[in-house]
N, C-alpha and C. Protein backbone atom coordinates (compact mmCIF):
# COMPACT_ATOMS: atom_id res chain seq x y z
N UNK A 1 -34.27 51.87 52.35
CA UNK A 1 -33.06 52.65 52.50
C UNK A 1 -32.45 52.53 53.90
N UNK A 2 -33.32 52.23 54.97
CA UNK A 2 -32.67 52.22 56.04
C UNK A 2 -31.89 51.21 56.16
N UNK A 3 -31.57 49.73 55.97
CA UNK A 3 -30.88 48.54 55.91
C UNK A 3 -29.77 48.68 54.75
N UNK A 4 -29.70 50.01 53.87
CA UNK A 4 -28.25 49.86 52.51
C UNK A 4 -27.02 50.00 53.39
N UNK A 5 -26.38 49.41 52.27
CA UNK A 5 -24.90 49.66 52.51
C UNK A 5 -24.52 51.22 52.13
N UNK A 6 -23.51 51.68 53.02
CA UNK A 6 -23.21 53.17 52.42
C UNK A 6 -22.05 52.82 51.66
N UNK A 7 -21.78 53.25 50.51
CA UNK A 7 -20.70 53.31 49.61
C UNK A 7 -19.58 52.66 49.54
N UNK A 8 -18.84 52.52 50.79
CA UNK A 8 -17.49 52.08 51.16
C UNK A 8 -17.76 50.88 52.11
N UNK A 9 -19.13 50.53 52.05
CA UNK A 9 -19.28 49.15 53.36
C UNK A 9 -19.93 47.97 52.48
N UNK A 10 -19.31 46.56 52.49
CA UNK A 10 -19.75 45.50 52.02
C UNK A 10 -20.02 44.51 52.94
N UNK A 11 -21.01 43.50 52.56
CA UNK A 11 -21.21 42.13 53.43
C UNK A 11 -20.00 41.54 53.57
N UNK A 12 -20.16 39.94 54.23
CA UNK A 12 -19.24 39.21 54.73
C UNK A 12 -20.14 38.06 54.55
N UNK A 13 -19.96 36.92 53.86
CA UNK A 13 -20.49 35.55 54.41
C UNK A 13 -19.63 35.00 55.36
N UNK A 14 -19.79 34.12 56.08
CA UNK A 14 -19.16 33.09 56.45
C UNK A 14 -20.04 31.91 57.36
N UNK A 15 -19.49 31.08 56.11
CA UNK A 15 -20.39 29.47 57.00
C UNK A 15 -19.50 28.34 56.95
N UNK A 16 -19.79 27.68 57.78
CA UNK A 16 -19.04 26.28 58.03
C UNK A 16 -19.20 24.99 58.46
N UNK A 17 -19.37 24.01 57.78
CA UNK A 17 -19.81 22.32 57.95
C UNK A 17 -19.13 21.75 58.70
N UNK A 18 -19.19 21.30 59.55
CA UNK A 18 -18.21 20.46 60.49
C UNK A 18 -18.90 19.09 60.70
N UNK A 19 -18.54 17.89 60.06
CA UNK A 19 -18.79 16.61 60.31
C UNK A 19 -18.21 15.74 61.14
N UNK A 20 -18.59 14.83 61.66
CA UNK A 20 -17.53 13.69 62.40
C UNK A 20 -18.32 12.66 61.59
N UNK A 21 -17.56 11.62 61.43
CA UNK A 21 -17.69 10.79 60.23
C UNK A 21 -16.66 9.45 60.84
N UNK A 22 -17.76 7.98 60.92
CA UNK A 22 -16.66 7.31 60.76
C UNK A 22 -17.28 5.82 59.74
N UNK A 23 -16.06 5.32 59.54
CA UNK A 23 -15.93 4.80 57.80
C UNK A 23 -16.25 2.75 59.00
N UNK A 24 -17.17 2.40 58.12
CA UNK A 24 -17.34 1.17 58.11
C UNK A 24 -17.33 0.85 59.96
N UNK A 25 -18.41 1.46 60.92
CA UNK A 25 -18.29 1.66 62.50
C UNK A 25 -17.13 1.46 62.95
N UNK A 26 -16.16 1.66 62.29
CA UNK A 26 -14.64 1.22 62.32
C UNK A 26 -13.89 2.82 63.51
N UNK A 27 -14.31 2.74 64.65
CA UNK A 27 -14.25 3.79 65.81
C UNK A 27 -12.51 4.51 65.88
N UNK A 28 -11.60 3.78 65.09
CA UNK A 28 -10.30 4.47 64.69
C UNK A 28 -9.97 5.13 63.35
N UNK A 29 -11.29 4.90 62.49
CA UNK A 29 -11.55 5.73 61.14
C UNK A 29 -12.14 7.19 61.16
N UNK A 30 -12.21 7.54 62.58
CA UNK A 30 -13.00 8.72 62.99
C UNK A 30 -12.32 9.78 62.21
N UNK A 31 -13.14 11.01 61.44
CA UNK A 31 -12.53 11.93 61.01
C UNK A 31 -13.22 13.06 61.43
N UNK A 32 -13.19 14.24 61.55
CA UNK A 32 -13.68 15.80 61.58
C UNK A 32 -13.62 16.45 59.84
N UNK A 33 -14.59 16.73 59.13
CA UNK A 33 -14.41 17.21 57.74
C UNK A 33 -14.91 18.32 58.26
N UNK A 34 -14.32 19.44 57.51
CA UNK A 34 -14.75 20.58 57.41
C UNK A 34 -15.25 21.27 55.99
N UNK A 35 -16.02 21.97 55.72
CA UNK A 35 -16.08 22.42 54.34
C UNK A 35 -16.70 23.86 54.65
N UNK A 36 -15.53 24.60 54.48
CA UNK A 36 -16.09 26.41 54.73
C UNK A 36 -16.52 26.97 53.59
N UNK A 37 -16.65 28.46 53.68
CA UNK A 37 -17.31 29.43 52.44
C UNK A 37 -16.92 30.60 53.25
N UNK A 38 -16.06 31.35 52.67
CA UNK A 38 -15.65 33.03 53.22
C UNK A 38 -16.16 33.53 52.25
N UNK A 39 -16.74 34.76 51.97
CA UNK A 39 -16.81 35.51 50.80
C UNK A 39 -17.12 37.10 51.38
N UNK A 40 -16.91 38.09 50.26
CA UNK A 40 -17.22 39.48 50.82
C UNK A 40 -18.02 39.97 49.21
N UNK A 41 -18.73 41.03 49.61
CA UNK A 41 -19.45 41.44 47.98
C UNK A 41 -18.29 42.91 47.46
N UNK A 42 -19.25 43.60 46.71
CA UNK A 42 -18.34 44.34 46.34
C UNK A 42 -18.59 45.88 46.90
N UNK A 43 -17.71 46.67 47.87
CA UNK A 43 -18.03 48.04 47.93
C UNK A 43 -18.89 48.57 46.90
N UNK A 44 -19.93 49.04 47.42
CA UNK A 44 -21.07 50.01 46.51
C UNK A 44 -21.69 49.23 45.45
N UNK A 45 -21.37 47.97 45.71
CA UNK A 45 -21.95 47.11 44.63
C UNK A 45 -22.98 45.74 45.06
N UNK A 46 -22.61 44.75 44.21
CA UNK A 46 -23.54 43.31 44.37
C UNK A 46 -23.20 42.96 46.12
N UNK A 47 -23.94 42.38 46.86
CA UNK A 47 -23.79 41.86 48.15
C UNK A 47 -23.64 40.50 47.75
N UNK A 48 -22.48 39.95 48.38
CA UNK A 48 -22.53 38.41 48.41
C UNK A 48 -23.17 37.49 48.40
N UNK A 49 -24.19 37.76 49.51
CA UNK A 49 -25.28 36.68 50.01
C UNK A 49 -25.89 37.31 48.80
N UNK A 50 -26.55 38.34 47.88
CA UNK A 50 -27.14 37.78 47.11
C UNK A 50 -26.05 37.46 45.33
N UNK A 51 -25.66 37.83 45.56
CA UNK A 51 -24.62 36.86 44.58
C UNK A 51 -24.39 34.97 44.88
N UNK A 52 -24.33 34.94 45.99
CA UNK A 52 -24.42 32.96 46.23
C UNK A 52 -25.79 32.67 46.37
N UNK A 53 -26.53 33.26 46.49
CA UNK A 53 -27.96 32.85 46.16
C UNK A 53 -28.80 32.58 44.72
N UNK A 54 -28.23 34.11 44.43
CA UNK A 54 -29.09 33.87 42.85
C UNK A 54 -27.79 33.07 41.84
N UNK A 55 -26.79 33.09 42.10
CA UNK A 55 -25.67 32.36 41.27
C UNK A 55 -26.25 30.66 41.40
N UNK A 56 -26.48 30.45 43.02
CA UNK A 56 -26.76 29.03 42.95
C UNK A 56 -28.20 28.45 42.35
N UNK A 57 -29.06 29.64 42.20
CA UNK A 57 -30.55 29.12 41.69
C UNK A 57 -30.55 29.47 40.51
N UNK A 58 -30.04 29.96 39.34
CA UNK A 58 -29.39 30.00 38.20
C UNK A 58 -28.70 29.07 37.99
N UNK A 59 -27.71 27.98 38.42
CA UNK A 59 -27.07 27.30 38.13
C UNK A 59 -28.14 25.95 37.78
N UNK A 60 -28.88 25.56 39.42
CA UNK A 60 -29.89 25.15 39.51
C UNK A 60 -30.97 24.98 38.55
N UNK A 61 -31.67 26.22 37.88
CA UNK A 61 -32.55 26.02 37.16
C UNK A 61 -32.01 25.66 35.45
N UNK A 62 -30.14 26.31 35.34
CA UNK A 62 -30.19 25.92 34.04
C UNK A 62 -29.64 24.61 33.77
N UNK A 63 -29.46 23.84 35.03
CA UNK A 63 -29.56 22.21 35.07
C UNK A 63 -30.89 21.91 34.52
N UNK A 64 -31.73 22.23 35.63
CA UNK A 64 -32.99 21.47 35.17
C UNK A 64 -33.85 21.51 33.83
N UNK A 65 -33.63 23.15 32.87
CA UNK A 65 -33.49 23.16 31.32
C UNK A 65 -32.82 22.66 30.67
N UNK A 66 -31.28 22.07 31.24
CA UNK A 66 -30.42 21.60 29.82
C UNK A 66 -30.32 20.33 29.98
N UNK A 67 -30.93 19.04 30.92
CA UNK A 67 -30.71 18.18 31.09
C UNK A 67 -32.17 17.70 30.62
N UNK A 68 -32.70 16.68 30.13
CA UNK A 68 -33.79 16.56 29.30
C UNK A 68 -34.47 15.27 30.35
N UNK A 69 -33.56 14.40 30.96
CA UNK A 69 -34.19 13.27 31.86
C UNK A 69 -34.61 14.41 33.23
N UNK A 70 -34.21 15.55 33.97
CA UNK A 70 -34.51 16.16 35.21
C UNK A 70 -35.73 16.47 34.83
N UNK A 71 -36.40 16.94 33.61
CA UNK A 71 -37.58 17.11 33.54
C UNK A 71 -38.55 16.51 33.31
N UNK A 72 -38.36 15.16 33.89
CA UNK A 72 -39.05 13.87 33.16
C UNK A 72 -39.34 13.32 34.24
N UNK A 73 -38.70 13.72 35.62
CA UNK A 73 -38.89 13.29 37.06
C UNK A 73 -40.23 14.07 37.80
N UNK A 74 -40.50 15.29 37.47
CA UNK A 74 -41.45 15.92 38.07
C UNK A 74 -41.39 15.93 39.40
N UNK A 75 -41.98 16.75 40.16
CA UNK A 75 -41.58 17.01 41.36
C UNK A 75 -40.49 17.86 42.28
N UNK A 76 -40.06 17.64 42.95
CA UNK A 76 -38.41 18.78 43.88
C UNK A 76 -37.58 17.55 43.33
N UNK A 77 -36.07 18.64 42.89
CA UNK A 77 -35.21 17.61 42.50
C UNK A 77 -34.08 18.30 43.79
N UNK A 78 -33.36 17.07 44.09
CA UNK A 78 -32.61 17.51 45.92
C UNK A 78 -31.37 17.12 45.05
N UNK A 79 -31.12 18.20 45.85
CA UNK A 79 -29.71 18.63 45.72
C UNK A 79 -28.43 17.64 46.00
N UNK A 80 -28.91 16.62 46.86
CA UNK A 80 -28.32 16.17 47.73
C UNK A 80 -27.56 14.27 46.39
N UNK A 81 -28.45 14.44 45.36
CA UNK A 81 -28.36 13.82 44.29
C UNK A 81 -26.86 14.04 43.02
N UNK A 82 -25.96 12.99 43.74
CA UNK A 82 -24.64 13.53 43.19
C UNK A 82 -24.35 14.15 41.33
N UNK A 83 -25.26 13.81 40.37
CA UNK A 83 -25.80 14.20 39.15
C UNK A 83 -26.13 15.86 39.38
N UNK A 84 -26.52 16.30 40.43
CA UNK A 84 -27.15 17.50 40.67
C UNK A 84 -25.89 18.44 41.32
N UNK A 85 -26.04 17.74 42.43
CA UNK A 85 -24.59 18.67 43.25
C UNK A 85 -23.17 18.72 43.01
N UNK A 86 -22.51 17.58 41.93
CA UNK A 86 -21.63 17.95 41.25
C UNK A 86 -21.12 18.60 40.11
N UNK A 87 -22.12 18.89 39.34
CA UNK A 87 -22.52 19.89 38.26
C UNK A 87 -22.92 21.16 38.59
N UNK A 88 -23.56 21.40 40.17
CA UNK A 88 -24.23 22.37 40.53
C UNK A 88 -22.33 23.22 41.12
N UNK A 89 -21.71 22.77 41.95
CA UNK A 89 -20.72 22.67 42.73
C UNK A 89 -19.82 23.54 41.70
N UNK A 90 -19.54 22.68 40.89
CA UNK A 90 -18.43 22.72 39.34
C UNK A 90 -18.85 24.28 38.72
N UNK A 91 -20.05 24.48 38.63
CA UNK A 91 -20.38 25.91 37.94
C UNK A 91 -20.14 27.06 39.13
N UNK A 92 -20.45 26.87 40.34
CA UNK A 92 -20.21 27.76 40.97
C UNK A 92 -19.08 28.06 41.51
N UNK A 93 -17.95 27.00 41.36
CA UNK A 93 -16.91 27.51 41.74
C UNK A 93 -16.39 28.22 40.53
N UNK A 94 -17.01 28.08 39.42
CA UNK A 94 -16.15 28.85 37.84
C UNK A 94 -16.74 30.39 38.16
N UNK A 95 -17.88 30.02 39.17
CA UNK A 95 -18.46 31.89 39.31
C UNK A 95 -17.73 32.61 40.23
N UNK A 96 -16.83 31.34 41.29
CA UNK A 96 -16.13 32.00 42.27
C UNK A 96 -16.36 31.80 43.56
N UNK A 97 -17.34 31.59 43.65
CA UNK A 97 -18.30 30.76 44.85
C UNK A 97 -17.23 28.77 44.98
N UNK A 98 -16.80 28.73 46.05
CA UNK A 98 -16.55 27.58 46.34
C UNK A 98 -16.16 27.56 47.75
N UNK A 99 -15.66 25.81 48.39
CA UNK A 99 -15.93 25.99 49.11
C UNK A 99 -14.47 24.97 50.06
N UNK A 100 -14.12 25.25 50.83
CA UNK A 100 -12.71 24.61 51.17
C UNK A 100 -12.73 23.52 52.37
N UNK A 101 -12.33 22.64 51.71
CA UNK A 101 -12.65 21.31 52.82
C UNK A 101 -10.98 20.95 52.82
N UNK A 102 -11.28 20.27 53.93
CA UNK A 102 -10.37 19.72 54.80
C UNK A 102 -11.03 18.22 55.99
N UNK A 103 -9.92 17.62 56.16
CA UNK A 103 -10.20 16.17 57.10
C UNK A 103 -9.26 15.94 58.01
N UNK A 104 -9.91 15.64 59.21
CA UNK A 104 -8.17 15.38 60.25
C UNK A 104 -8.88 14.07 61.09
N UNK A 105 -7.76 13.60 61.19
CA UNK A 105 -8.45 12.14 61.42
C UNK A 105 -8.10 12.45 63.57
N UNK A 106 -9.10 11.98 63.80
CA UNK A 106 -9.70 11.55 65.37
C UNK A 106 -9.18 10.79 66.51
């Protein structure tokens, strides 16, 4: 009880990716990508951070049930596997969870 929210007070996420990126060592292809996440939960209700948590490990696990080859790999399946993170990505922005990118070239 000592760490709740009182009634009228909600979280805040906010995170942000900032890349520099350049395409083929090509030193005038330089870009800055950004890809943010703002979110707030709900007064007296769900907290954000755990709404993008359990939304994303729900999404996560009902990949790895409805896809019949992920369970055939055994082991950690990474995220980082475009089969995974574009399916993973796609559901969570339908939950509301997404995330806003942008590029400015260098």
């Amino acid at each position: 009880q000592k760490l709740a929210y009182a009634g009228n007070e909600r979280d805040a996420v906010l995170l942000e990716h900032e890349l520099v990126v350049e395409f083929n060592h090509d030193e005038d292809s330089r870009q800055l990508i950004t890809s943010s996440l703002v979110g707030f939960g709900q007064g007296g209700g769900e907290s954000f951070m755990a709404r993008s948590v359990g939304t994303t490990a729900a999404v996560g696990l009902q990949y790895l049930v409805s896809q019949p080859h992920a369970s055939r790999r055994g082991g950690v399946l990474l995220p980082m596997q475009p089969e995974i993170y574009k399916h993973v990505l796609s559901r969570l922005e339908e939950e509301g969870i997404s995330f806003t990118e942008s590029s400015y070239s260098l």
